[in-house]
C-alpha atoms as a PDB file:
ATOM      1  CA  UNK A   1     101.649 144.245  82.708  1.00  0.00           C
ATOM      2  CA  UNK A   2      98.448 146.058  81.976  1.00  0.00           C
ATOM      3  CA  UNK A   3     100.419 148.409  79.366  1.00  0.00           C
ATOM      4  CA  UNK A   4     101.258 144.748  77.865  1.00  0.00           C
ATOM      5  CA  UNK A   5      97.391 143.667  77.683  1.00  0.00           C
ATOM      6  CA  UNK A   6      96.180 146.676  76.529  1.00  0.00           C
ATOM      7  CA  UNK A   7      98.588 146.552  73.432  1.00  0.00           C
ATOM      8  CA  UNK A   8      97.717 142.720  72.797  1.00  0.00           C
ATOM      9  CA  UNK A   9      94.171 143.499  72.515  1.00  0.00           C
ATOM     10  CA  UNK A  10      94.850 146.782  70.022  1.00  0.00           C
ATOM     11  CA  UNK A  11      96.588 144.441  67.696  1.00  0.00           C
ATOM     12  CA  UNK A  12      94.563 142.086  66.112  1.00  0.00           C
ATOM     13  CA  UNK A  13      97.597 139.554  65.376  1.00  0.00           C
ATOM     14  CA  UNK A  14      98.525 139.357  68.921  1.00  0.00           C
ATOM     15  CA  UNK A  15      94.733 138.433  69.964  1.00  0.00           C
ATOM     16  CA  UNK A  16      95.146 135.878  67.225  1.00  0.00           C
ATOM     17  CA  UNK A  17      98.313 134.374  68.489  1.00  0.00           C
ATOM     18  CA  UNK A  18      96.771 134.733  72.013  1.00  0.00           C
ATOM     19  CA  UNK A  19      93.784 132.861  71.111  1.00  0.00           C
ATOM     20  CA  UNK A  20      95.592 129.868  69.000  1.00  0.00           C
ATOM     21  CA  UNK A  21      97.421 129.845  72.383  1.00  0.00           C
ATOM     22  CA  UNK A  22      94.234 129.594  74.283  1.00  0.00           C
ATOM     23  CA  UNK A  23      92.761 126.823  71.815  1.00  0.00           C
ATOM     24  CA  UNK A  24      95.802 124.544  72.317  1.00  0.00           C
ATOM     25  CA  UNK A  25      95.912 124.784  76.029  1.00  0.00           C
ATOM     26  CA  UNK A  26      92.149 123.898  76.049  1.00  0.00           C
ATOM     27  CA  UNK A  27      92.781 121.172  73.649  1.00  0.00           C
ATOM     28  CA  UNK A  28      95.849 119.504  75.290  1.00  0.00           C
ATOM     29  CA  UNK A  29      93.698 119.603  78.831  1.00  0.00           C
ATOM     30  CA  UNK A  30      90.421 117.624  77.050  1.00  0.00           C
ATOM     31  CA  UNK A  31      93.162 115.012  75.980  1.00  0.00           C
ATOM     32  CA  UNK A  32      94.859 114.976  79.075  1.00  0.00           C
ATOM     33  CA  UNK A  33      91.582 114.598  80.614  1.00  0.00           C
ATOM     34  CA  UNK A  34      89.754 111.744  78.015  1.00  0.00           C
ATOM     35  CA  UNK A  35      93.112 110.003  78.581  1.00  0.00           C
ATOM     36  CA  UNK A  36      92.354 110.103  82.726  1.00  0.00           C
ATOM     37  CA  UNK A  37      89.183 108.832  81.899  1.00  0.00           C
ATOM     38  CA  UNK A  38      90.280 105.729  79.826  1.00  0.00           C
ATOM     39  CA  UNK A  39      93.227 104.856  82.166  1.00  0.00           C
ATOM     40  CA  UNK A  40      95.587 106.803  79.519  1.00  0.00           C
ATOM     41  CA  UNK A  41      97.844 104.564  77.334  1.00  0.00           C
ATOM     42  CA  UNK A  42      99.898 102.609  80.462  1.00  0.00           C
ATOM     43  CA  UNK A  43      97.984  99.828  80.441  1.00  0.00           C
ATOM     44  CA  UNK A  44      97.005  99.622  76.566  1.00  0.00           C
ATOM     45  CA  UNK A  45     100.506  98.205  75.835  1.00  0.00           C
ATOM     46  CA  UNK A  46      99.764  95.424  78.694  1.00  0.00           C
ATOM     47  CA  UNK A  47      96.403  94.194  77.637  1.00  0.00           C
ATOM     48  CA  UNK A  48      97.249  93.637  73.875  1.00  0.00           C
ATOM     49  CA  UNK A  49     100.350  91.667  75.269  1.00  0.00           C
ATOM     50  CA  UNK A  50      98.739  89.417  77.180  1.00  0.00           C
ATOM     51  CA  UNK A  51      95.707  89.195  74.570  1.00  0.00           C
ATOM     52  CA  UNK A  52      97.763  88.320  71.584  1.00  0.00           C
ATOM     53  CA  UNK A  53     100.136  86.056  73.812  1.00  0.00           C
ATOM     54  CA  UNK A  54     103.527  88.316  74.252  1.00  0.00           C
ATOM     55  CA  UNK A  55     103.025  87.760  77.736  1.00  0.00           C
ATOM     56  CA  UNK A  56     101.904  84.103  78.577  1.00  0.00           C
ATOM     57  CA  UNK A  57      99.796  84.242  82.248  1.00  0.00           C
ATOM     58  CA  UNK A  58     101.428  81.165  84.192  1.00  0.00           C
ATOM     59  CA  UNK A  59      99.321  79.550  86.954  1.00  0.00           C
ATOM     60  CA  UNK A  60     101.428  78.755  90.102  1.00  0.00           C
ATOM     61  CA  UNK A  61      98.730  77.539  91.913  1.00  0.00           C
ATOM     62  CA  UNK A  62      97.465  74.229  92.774  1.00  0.00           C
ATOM     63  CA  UNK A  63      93.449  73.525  92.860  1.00  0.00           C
ATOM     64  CA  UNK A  64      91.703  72.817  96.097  1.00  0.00           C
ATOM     65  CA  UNK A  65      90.144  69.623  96.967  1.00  0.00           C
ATOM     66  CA  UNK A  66      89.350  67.344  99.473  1.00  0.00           C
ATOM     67  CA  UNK A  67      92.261  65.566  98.768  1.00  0.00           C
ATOM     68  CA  UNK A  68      94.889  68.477  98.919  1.00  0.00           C
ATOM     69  CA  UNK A  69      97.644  67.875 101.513  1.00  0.00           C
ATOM     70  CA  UNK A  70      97.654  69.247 104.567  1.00  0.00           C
ATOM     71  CA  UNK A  71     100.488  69.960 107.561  1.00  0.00           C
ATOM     72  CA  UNK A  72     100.327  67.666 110.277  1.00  0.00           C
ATOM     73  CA  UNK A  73     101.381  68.905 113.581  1.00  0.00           C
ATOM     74  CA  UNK A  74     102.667  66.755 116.439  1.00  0.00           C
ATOM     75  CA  UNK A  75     101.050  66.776 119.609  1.00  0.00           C
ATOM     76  CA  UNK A  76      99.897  68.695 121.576  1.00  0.00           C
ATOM     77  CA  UNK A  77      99.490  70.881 118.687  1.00  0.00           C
ATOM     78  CA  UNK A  78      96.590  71.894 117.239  1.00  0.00           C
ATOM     79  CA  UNK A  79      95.781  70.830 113.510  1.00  0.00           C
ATOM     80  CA  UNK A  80      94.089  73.158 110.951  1.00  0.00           C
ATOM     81  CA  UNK A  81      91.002  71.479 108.880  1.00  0.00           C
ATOM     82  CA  UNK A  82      91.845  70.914 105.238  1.00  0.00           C
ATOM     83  CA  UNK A  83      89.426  71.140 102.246  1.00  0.00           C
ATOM     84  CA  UNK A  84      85.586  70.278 102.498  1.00  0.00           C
ATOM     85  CA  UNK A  85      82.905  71.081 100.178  1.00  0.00           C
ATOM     86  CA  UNK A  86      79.053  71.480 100.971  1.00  0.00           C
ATOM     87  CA  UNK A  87      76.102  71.630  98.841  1.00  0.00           C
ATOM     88  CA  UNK A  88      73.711  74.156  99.505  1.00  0.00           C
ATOM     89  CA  UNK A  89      71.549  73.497  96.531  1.00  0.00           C
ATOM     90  CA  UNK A  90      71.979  71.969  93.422  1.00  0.00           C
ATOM     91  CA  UNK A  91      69.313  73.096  91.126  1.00  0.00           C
ATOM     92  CA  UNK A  92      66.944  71.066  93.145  1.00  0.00           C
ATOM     93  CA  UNK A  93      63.712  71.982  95.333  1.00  0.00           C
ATOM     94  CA  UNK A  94      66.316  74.309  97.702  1.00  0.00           C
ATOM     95  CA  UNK A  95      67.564  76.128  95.031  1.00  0.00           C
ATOM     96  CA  UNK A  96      66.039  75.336  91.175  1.00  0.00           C
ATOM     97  CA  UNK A  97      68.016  77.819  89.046  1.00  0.00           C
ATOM     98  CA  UNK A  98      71.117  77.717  90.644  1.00  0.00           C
ATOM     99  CA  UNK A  99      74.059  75.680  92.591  1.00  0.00           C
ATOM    100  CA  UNK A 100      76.007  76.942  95.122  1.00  0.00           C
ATOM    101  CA  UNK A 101      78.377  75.620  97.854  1.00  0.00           C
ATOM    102  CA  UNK A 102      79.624  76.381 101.049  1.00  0.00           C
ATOM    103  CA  UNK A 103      82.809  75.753 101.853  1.00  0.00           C
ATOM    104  CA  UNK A 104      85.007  74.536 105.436  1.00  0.00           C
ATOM    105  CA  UNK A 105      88.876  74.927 105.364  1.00  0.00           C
ATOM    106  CA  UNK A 106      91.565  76.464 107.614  1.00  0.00           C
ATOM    107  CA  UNK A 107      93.857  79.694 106.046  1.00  0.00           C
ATOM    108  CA  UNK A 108      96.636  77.731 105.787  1.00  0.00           C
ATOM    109  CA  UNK A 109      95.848  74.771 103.197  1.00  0.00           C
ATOM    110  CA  UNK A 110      96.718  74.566  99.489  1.00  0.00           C
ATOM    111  CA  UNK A 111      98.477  77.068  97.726  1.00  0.00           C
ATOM    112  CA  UNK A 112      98.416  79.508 100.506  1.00  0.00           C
ATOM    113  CA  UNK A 113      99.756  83.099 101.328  1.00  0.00           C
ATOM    114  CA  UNK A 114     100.680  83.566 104.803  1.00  0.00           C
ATOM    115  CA  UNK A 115     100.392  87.281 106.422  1.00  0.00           C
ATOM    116  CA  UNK A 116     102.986  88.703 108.752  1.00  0.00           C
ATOM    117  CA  UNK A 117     100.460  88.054 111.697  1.00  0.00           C
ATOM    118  CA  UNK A 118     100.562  84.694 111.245  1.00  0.00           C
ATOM    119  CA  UNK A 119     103.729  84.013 113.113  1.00  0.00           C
ATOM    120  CA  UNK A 120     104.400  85.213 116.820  1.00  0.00           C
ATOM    121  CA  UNK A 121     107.114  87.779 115.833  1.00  0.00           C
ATOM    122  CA  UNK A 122     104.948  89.096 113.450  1.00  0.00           C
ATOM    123  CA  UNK A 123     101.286  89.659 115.789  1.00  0.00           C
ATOM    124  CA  UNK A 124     101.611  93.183 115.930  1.00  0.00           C
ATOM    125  CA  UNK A 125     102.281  93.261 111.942  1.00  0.00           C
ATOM    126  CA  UNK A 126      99.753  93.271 109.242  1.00  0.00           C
ATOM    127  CA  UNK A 127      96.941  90.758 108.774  1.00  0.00           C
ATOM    128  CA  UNK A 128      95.136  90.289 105.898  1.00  0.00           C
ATOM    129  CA  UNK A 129      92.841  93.337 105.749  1.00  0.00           C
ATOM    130  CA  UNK A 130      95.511  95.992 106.500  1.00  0.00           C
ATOM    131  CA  UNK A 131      98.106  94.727 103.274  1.00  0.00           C
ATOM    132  CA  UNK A 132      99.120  97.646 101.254  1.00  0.00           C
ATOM    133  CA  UNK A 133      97.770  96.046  97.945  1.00  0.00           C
ATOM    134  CA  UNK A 134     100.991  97.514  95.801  1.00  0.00           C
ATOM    135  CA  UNK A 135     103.136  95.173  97.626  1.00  0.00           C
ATOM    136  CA  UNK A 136     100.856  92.510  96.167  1.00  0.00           C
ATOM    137  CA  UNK A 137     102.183  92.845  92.674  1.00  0.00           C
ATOM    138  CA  UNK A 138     106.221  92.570  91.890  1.00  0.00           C
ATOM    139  CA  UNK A 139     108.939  91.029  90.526  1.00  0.00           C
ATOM    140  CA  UNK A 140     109.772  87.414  90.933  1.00  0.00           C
ATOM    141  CA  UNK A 141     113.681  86.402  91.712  1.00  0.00           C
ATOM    142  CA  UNK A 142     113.678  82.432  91.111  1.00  0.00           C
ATOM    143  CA  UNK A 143     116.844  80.213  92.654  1.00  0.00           C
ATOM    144  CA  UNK A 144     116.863  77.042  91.400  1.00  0.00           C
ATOM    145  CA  UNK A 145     117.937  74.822  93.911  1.00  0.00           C
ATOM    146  CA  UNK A 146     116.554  71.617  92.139  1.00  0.00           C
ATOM    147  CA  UNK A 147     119.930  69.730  91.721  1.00  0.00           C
ATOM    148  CA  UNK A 148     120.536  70.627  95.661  1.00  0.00           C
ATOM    149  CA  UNK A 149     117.283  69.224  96.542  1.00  0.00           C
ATOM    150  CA  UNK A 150     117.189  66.006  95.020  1.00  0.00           C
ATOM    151  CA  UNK A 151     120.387  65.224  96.776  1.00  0.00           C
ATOM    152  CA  UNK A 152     120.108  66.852  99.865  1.00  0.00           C
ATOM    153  CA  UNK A 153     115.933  67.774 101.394  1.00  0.00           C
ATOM    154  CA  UNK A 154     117.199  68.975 104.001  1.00  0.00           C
ATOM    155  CA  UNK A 155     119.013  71.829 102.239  1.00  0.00           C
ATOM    156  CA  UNK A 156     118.100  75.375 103.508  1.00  0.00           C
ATOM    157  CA  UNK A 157     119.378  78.345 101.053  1.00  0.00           C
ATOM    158  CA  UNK A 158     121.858  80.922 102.767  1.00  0.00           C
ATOM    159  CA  UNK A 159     123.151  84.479 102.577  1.00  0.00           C
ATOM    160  CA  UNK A 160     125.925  82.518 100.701  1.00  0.00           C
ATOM    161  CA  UNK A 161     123.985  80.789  98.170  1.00  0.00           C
ATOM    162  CA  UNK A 162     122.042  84.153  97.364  1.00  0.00           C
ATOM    163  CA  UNK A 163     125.136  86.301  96.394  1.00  0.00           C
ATOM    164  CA  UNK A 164     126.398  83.388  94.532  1.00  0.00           C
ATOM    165  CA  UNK A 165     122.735  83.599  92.548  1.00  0.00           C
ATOM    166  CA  UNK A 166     123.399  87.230  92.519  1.00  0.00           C
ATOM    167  CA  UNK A 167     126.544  87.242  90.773  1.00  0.00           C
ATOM    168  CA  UNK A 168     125.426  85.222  87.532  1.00  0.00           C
ATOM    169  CA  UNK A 169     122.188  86.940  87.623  1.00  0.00           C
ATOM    170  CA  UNK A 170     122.304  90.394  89.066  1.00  0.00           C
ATOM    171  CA  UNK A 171     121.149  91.823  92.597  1.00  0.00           C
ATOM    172  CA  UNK A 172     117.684  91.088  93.691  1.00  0.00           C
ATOM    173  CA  UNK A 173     115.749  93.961  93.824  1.00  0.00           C
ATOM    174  CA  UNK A 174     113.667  95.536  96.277  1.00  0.00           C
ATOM    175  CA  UNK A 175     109.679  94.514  97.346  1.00  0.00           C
ATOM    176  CA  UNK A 176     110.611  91.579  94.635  1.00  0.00           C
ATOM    177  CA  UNK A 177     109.785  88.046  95.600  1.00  0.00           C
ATOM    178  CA  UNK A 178     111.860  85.632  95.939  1.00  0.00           C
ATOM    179  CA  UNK A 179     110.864  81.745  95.114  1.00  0.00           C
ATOM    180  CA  UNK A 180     113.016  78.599  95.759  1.00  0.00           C
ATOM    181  CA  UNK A 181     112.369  76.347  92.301  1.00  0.00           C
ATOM    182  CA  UNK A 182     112.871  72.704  94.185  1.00  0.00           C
ATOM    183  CA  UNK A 183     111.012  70.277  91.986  1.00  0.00           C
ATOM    184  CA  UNK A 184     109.273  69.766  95.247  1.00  0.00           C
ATOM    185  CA  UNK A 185     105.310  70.002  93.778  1.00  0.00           C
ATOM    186  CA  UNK A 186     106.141  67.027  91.557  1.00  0.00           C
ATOM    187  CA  UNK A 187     105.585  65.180  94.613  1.00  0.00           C
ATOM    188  CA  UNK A 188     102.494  67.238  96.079  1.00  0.00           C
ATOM    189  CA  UNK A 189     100.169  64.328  93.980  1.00  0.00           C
ATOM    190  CA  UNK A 190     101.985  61.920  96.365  1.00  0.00           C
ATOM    191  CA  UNK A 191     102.087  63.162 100.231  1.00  0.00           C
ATOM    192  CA  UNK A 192     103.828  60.844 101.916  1.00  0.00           C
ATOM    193  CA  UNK A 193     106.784  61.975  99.847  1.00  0.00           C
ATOM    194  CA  UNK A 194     105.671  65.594  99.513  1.00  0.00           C
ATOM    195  CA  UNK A 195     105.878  65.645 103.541  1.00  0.00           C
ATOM    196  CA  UNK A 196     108.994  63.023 103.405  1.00  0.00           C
ATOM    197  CA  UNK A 197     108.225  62.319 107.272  1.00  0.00           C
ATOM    198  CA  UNK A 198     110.318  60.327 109.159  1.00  0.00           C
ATOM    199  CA  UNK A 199     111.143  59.074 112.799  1.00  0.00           C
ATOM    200  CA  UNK A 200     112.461  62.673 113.497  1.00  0.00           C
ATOM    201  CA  UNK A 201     110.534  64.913 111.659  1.00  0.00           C
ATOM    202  CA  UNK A 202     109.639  66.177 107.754  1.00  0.00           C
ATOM    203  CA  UNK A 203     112.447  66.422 105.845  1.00  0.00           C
ATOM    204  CA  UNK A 204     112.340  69.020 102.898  1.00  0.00           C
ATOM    205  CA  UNK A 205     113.966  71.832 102.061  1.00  0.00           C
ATOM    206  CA  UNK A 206     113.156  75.840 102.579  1.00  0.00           C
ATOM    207  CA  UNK A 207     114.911  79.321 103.423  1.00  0.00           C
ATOM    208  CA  UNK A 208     117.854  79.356 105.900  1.00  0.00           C
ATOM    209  CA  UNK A 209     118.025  82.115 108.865  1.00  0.00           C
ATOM    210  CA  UNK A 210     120.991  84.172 107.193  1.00  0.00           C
ATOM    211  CA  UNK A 211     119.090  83.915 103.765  1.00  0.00           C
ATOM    212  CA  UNK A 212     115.947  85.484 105.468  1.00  0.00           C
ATOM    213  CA  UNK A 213     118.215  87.949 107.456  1.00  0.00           C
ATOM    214  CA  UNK A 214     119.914  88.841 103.673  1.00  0.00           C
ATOM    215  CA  UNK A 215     116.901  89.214 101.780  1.00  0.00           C
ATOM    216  CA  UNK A 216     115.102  91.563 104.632  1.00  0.00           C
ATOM    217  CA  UNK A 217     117.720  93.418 105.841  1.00  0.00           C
ATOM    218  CA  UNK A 218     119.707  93.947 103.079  1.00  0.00           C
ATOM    219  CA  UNK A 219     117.140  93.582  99.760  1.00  0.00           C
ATOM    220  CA  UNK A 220     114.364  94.428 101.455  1.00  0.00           C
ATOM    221  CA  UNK A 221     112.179  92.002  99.561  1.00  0.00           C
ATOM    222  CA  UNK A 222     108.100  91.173  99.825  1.00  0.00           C
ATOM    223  CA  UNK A 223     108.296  87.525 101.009  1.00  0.00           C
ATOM    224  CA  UNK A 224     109.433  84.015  99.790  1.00  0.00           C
ATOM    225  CA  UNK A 225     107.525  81.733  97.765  1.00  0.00           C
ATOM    226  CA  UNK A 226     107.853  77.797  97.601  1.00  0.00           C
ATOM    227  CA  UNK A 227     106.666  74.841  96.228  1.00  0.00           C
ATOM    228  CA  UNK A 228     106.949  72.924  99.660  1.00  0.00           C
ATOM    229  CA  UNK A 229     104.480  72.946 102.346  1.00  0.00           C
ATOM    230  CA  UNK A 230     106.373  75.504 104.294  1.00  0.00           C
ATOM    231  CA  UNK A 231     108.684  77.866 103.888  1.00  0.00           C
ATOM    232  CA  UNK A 232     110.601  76.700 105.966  1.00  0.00           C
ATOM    233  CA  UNK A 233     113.206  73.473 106.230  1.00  0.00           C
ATOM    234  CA  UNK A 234     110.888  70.438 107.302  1.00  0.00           C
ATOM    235  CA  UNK A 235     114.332  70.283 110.238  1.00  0.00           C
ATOM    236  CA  UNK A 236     113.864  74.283 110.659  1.00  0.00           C
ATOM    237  CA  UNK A 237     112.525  73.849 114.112  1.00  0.00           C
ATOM    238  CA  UNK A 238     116.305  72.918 114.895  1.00  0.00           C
ATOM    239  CA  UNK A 239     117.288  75.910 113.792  1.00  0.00           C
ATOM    240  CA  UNK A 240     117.716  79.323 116.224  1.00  0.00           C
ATOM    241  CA  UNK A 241     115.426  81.308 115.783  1.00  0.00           C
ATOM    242  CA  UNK A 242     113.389  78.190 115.428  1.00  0.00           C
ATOM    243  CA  UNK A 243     111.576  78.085 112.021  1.00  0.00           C
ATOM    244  CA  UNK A 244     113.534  81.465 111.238  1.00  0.00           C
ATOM    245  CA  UNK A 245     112.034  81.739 107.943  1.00  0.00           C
ATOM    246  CA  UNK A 246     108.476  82.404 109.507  1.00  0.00           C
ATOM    247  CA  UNK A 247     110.062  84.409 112.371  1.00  0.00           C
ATOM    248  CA  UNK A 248     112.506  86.660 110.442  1.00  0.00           C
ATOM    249  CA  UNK A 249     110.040  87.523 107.411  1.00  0.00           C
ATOM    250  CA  UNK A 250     106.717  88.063 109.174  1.00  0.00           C
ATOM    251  CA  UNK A 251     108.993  89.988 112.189  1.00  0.00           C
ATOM    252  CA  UNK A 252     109.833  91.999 109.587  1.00  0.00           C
ATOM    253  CA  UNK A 253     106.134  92.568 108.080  1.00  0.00           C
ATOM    254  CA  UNK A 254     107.162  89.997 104.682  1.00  0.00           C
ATOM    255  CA  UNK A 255     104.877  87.562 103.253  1.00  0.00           C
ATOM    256  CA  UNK A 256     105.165  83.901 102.770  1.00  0.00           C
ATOM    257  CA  UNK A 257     103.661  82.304  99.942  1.00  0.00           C
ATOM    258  CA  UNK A 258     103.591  77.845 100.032  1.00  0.00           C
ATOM    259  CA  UNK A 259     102.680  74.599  97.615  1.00  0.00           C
ATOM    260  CA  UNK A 260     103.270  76.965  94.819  1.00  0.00           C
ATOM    261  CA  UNK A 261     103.578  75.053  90.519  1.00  0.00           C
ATOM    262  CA  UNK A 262     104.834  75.973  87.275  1.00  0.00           C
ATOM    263  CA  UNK A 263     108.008  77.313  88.723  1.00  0.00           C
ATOM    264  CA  UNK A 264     109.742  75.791  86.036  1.00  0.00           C
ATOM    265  CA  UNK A 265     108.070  77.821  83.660  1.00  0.00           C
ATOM    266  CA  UNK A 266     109.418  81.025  84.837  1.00  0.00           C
ATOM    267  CA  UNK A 267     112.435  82.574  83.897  1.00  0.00           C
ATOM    268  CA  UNK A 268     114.848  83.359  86.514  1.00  0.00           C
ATOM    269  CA  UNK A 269     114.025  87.204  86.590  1.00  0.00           C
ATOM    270  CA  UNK A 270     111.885  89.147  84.352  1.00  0.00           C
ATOM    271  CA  UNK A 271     108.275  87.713  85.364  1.00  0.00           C
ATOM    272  CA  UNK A 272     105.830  89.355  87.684  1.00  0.00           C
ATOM    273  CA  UNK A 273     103.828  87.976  90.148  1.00  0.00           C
ATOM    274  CA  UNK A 274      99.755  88.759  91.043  1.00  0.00           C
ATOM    275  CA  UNK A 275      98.962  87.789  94.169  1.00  0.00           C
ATOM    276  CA  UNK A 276      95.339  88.335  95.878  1.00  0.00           C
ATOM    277  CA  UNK A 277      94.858  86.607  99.439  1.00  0.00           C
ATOM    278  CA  UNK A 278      91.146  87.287 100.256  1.00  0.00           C
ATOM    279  CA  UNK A 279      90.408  90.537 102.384  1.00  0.00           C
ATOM    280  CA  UNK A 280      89.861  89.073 105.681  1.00  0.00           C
ATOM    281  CA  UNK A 281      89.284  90.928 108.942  1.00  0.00           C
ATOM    282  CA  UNK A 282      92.235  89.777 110.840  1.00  0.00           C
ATOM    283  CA  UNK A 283      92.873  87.009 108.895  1.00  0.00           C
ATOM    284  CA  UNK A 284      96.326  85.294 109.095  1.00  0.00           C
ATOM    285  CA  UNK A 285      96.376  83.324 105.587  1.00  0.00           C
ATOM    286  CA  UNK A 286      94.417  82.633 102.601  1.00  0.00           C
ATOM    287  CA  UNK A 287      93.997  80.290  99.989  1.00  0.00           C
ATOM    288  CA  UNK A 288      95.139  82.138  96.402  1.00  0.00           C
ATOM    289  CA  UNK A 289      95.405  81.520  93.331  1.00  0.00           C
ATOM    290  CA  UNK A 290      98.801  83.176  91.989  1.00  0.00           C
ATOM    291  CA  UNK A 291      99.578  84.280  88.482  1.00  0.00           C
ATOM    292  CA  UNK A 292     102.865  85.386  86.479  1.00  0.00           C
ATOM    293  CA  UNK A 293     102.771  87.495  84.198  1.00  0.00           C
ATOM    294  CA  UNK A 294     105.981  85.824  81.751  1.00  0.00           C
ATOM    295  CA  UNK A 295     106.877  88.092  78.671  1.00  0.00           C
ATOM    296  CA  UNK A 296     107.938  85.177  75.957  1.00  0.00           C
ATOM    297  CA  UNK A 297     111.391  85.469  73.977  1.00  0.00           C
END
């Protein structure tokens, strides 16, 4: 090796190959490192998709207000609070130059995302501070069970009724979510038939116990999103495990994700979902206000 370098540097072609060797190695590392700097060219693609409307942003959220429907439970249960607004100033002798509110609701109103602590076989799971953000952002699965629903709310979607899906539309794939397209948020304007109450309970429809146990044990998905306001069968607390939906996903550290829109403006695979419950210690739910990203054909 040293014979080697002391030839190179007697032969003034070889230091001149060595150095245009040298200049390119020090020129592909400054790239390399200006492209660190500006993100690289991943995300370039993205942002002039979405700016010149290749990708069309769907909201799939509904907007909080004091009128915004909220679950009733039957005694002895306790109920959350729903929606209130309070002024703290309103550019008046408390505050001139600037309004500002403060605001009183429970985790689990609206368009809400529900954590895997929120349910009892899920306590020792995640809350809202410890969610690995990637898991936040994924692809969306959508079964349309609209036809189902109209004639039957009480439907609840199966292990049967997912491969059937599967087979038209290919296997659902892992940390995607998976949203049941009901129609259901048609009603939300209206709750006595969003909630469809009657002498023996709410009657909608949600995610069956062996189509939680399928899409957790064997697809290993992120959670379920619906446009009811569980996800759950309003009848699911006849079901064993009782409300297995809530019990299977959050046992299994999945999310929930409830009163969702615009479902009907997705395509049945292909969009992407950005989800971003607030960063609360401990917290078991959170208002959000979900986006898909839909690429247009």
């Amino acid at each position: 090796m040293h014979v080697l370098i002391q030839q190179v540097l007697r032969s003034p072609r070889a230091l001149a190959m060595l150095g245009l060797v040298v200049l390119v190695a020090m020129s592909a590392t400054a790239v390399a490192a200006e492209r660190r700097a500006r993100g690289g060219d991943v995300l370039a693609p993205l942002l002039r998709a979405v700016a010149d409307g290749r990708i069309e942003v769907v909201e799939l959220g509904a907007t909080l207000k004091e009128t915004t429907p909220v679950i009733q439970l039957p005694p002895p249960f306790a109920n959350t609070p729903g929606f209130k607004k309070h002024v703290i100033s309103a550019f008046d002798e408390k505050g001139p130059a600037w309004k500002w509110y403060w605001y009183e609701i429970g985790e689990h109103v609206g368009t809400h995302f529900d954590a895997p602590c929120h349910w009892v076989t899920g306590k020792d799971k995640p809350c809202l501070h410890r969610l690995d953000p990637r898991t936040l952002i994924g692809p969306i699965a959508v079964v349309d069970i609209t036809k189902e629903a109209a004639a039957n709310p009480d439907l609840v979607v199966t292990r049967e009724m997912l491969l059937a899906w599967e087979q038209r539309w290919g296997r659902i794939p892992r940390g995607a979510w998976v949203f049941l397209r009901s129609g259901w948020s048609k009603k939300y304007a209206a709750p006595k038939e969003y909630f469809n109450v009657r002498d023996d309970g709410p009657h909608t429809p949600g995610m069956g116990a062996s189509g939680a146990r399928f899409l957790v044990q064997e697809r290993d998905i992120v959670g379920v999103g619906v446009e009811t306001i569980g996800t759950d069968a309003g009848q699911a607390f006849r079901e064993q495990p009782p409300f297995p939906n809530h019990a299977i996903m959050h046992g299994a550290g999945k999310y929930g994700l409830t009163s969702l829109f615009n479902l009907d403006r997705l395509p049945i695979t292909g969009a992407v979902l950005v989800v971003l419950p607030m960063k609360v210690e401990d917290g078991t739910g959170s208002p959000v206000r979900p986006i898909a990203l839909v690429p247009r054909r």
